[in-house]
PDB file of N, CA and C in Angstrom:
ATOM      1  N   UNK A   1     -56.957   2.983  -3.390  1.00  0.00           N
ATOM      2  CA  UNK A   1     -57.642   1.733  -3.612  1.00  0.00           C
ATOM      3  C   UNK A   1     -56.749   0.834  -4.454  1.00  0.00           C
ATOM      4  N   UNK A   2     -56.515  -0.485  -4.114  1.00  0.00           N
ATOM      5  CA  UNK A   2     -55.743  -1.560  -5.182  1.00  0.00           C
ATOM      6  C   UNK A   2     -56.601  -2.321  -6.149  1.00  0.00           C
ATOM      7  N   UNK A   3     -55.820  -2.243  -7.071  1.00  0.00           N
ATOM      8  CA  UNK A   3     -56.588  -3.025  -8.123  1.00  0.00           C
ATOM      9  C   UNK A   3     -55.601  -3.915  -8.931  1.00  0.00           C
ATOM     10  N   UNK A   4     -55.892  -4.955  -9.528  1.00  0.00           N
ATOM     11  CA  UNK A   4     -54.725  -5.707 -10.401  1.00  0.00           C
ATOM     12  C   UNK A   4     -55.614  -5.318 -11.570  1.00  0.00           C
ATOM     13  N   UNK A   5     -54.496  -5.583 -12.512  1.00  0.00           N
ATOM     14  CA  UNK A   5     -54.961  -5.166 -14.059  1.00  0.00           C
ATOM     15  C   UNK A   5     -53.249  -6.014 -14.711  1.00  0.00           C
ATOM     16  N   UNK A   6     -54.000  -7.184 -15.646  1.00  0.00           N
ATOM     17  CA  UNK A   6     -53.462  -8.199 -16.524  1.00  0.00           C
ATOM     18  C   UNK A   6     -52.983  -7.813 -17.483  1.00  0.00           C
ATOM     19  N   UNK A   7     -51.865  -7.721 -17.875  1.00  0.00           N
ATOM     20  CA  UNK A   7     -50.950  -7.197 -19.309  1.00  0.00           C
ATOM     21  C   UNK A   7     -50.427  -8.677 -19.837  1.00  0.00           C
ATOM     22  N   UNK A   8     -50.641  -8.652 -21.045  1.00  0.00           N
ATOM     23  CA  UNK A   8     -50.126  -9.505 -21.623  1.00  0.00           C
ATOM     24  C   UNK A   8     -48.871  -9.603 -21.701  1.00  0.00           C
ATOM     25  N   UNK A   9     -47.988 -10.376 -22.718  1.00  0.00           N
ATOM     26  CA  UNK A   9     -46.180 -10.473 -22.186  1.00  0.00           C
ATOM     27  C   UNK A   9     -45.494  -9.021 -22.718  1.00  0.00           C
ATOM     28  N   UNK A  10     -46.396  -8.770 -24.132  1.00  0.00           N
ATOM     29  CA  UNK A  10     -45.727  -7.400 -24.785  1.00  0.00           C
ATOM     30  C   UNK A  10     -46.152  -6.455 -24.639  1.00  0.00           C
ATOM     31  N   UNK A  11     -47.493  -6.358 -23.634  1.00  0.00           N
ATOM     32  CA  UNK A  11     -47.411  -5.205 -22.799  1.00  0.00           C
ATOM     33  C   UNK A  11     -46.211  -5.068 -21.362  1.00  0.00           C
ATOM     34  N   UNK A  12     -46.704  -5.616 -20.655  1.00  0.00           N
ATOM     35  CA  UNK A  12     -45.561  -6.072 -19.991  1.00  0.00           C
ATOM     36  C   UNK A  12     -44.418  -5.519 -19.761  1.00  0.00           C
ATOM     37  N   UNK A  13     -44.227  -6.578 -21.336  1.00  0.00           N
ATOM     38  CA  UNK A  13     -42.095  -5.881 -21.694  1.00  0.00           C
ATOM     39  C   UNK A  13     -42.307  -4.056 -22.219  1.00  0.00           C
ATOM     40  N   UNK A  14     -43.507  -3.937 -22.713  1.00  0.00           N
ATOM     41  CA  UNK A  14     -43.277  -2.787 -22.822  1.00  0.00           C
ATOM     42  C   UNK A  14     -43.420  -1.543 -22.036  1.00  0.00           C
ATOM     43  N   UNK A  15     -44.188  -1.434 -21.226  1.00  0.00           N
ATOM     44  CA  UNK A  15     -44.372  -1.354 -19.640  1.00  0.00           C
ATOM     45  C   UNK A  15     -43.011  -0.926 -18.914  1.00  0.00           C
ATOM     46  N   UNK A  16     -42.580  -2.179 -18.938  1.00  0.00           N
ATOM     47  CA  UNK A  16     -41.018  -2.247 -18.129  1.00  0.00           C
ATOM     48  C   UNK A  16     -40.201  -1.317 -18.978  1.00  0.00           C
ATOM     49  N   UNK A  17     -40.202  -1.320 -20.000  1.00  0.00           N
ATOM     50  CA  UNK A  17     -38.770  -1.002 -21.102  1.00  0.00           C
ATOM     51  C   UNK A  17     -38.970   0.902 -20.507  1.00  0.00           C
ATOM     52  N   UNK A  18     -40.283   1.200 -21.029  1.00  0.00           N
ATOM     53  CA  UNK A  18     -40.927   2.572 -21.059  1.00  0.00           C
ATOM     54  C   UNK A  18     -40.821   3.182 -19.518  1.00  0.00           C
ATOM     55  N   UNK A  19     -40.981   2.253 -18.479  1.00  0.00           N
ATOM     56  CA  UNK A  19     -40.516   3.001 -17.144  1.00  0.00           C
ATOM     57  C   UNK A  19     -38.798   2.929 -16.896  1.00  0.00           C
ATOM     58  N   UNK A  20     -38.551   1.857 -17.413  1.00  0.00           N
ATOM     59  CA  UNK A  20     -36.864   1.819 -17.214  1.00  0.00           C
ATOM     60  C   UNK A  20     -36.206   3.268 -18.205  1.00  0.00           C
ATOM     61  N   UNK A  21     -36.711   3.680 -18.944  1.00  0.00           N
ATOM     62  CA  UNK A  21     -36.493   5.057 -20.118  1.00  0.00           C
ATOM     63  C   UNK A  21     -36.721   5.827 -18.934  1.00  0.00           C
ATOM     64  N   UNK A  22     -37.839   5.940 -18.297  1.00  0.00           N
ATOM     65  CA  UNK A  22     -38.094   7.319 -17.623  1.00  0.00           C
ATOM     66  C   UNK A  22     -37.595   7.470 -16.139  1.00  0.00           C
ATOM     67  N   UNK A  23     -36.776   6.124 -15.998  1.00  0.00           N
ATOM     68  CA  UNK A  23     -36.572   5.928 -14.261  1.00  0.00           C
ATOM     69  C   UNK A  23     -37.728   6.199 -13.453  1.00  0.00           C
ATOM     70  N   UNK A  24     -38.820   5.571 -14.363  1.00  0.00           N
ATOM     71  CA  UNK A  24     -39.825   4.950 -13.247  1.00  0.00           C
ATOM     72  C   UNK A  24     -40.308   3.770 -12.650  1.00  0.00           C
ATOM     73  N   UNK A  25     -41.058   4.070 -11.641  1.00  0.00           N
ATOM     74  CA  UNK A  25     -41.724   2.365 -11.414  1.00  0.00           C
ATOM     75  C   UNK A  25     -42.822   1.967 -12.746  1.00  0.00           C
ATOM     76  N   UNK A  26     -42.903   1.002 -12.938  1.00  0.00           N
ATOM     77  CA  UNK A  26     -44.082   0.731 -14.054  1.00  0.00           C
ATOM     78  C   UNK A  26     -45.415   0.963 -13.478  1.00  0.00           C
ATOM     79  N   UNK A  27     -46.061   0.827 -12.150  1.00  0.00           N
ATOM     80  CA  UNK A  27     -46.904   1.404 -11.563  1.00  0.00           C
ATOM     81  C   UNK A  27     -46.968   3.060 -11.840  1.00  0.00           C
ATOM     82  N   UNK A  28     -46.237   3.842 -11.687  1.00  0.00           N
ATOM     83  CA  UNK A  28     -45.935   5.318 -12.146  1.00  0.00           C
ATOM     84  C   UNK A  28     -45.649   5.313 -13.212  1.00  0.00           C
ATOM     85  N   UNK A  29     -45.993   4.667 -14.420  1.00  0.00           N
ATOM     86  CA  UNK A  29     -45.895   4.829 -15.691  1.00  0.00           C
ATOM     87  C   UNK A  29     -47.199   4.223 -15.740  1.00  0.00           C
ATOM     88  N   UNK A  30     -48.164   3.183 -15.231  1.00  0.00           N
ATOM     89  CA  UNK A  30     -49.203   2.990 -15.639  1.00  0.00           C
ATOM     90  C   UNK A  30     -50.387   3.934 -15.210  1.00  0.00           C
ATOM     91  N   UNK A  31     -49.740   4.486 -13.697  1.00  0.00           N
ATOM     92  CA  UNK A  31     -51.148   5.480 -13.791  1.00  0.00           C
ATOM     93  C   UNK A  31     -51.373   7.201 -13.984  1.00  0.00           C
ATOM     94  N   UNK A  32     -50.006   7.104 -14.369  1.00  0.00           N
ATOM     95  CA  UNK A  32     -49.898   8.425 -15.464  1.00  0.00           C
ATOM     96  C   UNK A  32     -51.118   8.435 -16.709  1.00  0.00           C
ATOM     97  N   UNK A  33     -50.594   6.847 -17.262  1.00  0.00           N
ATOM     98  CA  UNK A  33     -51.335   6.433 -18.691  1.00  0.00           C
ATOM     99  C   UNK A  33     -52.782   6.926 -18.508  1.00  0.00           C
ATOM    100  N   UNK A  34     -53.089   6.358 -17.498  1.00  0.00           N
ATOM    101  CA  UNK A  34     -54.772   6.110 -16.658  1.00  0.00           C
ATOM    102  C   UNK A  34     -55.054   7.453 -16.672  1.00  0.00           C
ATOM    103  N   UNK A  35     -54.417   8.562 -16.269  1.00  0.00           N
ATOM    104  CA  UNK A  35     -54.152   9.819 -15.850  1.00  0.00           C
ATOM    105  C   UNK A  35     -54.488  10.852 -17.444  1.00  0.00           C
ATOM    106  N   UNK A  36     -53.875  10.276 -18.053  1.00  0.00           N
ATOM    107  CA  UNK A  36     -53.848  10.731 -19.148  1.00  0.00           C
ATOM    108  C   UNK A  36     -55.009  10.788 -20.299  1.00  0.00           C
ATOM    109  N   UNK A  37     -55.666   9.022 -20.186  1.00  0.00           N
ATOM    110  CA  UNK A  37     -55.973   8.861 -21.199  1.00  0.00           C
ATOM    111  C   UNK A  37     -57.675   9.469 -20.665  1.00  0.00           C
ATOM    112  N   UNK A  38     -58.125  10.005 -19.366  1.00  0.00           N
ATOM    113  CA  UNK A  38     -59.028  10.276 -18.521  1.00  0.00           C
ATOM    114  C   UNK A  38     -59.251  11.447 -19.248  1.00  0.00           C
ATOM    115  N   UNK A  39     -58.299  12.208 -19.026  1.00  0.00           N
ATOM    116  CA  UNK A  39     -58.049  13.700 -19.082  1.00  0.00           C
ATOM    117  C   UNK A  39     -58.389  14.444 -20.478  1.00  0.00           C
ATOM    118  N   UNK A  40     -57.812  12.961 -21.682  1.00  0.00           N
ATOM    119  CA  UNK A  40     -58.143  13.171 -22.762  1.00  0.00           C
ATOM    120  C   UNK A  40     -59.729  12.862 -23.461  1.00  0.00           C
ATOM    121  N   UNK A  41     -59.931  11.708 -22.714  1.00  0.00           N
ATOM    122  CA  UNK A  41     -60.924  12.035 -22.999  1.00  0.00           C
ATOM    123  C   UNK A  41     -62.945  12.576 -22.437  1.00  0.00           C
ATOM    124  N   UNK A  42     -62.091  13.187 -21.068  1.00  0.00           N
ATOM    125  CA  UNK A  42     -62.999  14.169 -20.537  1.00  0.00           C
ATOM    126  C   UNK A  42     -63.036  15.255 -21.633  1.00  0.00           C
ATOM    127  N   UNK A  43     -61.455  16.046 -22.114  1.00  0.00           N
ATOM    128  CA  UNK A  43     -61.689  16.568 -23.483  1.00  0.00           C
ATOM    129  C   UNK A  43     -62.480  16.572 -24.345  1.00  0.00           C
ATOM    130  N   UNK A  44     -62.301  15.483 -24.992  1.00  0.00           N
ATOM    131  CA  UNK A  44     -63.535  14.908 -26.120  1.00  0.00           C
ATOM    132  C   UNK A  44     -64.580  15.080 -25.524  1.00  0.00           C
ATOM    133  N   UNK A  45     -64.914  14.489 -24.800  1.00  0.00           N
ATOM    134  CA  UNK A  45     -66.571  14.858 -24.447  1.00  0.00           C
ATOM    135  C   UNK A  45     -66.837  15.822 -24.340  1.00  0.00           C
ATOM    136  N   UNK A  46     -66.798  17.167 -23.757  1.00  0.00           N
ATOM    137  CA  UNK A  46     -66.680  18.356 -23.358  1.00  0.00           C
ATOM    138  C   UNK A  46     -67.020  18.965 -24.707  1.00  0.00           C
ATOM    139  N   UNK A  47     -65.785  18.844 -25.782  1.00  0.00           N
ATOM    140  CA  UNK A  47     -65.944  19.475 -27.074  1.00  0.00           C
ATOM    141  C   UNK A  47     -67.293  18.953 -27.316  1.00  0.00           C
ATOM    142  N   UNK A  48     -67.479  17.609 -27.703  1.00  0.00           N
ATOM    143  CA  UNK A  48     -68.655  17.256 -28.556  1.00  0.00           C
ATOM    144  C   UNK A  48     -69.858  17.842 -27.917  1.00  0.00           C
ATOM    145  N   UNK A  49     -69.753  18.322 -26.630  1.00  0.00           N
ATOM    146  CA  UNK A  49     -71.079  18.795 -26.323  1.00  0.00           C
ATOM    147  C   UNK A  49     -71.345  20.130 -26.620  1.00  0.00           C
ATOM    148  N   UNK A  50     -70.083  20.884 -26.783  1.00  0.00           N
ATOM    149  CA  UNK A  50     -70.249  22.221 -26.345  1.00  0.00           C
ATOM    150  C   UNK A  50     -70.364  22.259 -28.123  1.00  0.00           C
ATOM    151  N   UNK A  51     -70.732  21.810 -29.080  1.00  0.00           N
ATOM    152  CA  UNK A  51     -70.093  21.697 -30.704  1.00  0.00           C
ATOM    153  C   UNK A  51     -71.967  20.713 -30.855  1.00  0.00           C
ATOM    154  N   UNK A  52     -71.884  20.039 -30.367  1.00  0.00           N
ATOM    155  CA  UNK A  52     -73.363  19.750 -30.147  1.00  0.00           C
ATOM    156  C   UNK A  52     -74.580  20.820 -29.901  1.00  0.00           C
ATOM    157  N   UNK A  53     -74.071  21.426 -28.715  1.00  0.00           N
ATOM    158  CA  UNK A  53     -74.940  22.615 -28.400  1.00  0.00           C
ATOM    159  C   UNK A  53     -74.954  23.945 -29.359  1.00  0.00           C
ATOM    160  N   UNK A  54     -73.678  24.325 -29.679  1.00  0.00           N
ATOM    161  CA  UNK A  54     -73.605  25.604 -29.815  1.00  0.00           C
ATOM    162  C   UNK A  54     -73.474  25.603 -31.611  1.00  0.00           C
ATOM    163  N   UNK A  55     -73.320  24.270 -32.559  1.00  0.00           N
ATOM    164  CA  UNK A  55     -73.237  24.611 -33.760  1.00  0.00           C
ATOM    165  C   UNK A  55     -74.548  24.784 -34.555  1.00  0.00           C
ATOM    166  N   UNK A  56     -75.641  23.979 -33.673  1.00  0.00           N
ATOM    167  CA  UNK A  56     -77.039  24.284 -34.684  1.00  0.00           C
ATOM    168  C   UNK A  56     -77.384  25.793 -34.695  1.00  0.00           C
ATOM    169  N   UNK A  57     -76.803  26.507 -33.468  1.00  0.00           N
ATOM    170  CA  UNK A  57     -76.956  28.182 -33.594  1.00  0.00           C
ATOM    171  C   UNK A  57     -76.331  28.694 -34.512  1.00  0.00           C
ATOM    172  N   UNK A  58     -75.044  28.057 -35.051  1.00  0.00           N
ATOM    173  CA  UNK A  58     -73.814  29.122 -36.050  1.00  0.00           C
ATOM    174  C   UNK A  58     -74.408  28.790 -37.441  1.00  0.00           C
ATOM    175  N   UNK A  59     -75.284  27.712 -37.180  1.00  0.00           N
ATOM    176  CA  UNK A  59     -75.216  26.597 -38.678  1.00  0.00           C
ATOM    177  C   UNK A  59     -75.736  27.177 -40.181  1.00  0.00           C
ATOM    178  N   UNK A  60     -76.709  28.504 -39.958  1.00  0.00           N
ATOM    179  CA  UNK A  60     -76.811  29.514 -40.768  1.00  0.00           C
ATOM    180  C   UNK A  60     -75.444  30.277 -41.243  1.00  0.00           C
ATOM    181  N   UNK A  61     -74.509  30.582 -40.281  1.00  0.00           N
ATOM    182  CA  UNK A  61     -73.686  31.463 -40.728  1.00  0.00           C
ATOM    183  C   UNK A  61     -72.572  30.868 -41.101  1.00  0.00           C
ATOM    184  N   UNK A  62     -72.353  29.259 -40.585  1.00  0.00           N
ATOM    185  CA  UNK A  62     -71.419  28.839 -40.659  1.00  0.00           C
ATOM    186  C   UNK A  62     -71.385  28.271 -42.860  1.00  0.00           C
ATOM    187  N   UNK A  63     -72.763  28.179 -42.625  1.00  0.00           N
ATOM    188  CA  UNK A  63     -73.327  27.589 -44.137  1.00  0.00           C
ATOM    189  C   UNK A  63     -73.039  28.705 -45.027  1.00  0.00           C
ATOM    190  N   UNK A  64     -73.162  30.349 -44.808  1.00  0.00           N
ATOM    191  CA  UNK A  64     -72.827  31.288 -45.784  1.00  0.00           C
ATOM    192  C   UNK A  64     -71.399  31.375 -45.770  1.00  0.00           C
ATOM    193  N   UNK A  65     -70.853  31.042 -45.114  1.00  0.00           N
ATOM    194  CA  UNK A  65     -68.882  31.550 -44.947  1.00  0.00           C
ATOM    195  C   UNK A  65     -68.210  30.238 -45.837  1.00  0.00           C
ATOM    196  N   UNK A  66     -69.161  28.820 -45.793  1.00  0.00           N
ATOM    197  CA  UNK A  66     -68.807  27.995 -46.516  1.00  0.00           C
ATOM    198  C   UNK A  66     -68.676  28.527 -47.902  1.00  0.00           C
ATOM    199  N   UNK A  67     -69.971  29.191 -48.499  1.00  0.00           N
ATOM    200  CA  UNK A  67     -69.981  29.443 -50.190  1.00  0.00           C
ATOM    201  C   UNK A  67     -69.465  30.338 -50.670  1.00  0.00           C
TER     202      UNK A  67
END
């Protein structure tokens, strides 16, 4: 699917600079980013749930190992 997406000038230049480092296209440096920043934070969510769910169970024991 195509999509445009607007970078300002110093994204942009930075964009360019950061694929010219990796001998990439800036398209393959932007949807790595996309790729990435997904991945990270499917992460996060994941934790907070499973830390959501599973700490009100420890929260007795976790409270005696504190003192």
């Amino acid at each position: 699917m195509a999509m445009t997406v607007r970078f300002d000038e110093a994204e942009t230049a930075a964009l360019r600079k950061r694929a010219a480092v990796e001998g990439r296209s800036m398209q393959e440096v932007t949807r790595a980013g996309v790729r990435e920043y997904i991945e990270r934070h499917s992460r996060d969510e994941l934790l907070d749930k499973v830390l959501d769910e599973e700490l009100p169970r420890y929260a007795e024991a976790l409270d005696r190992l504190g003192r």
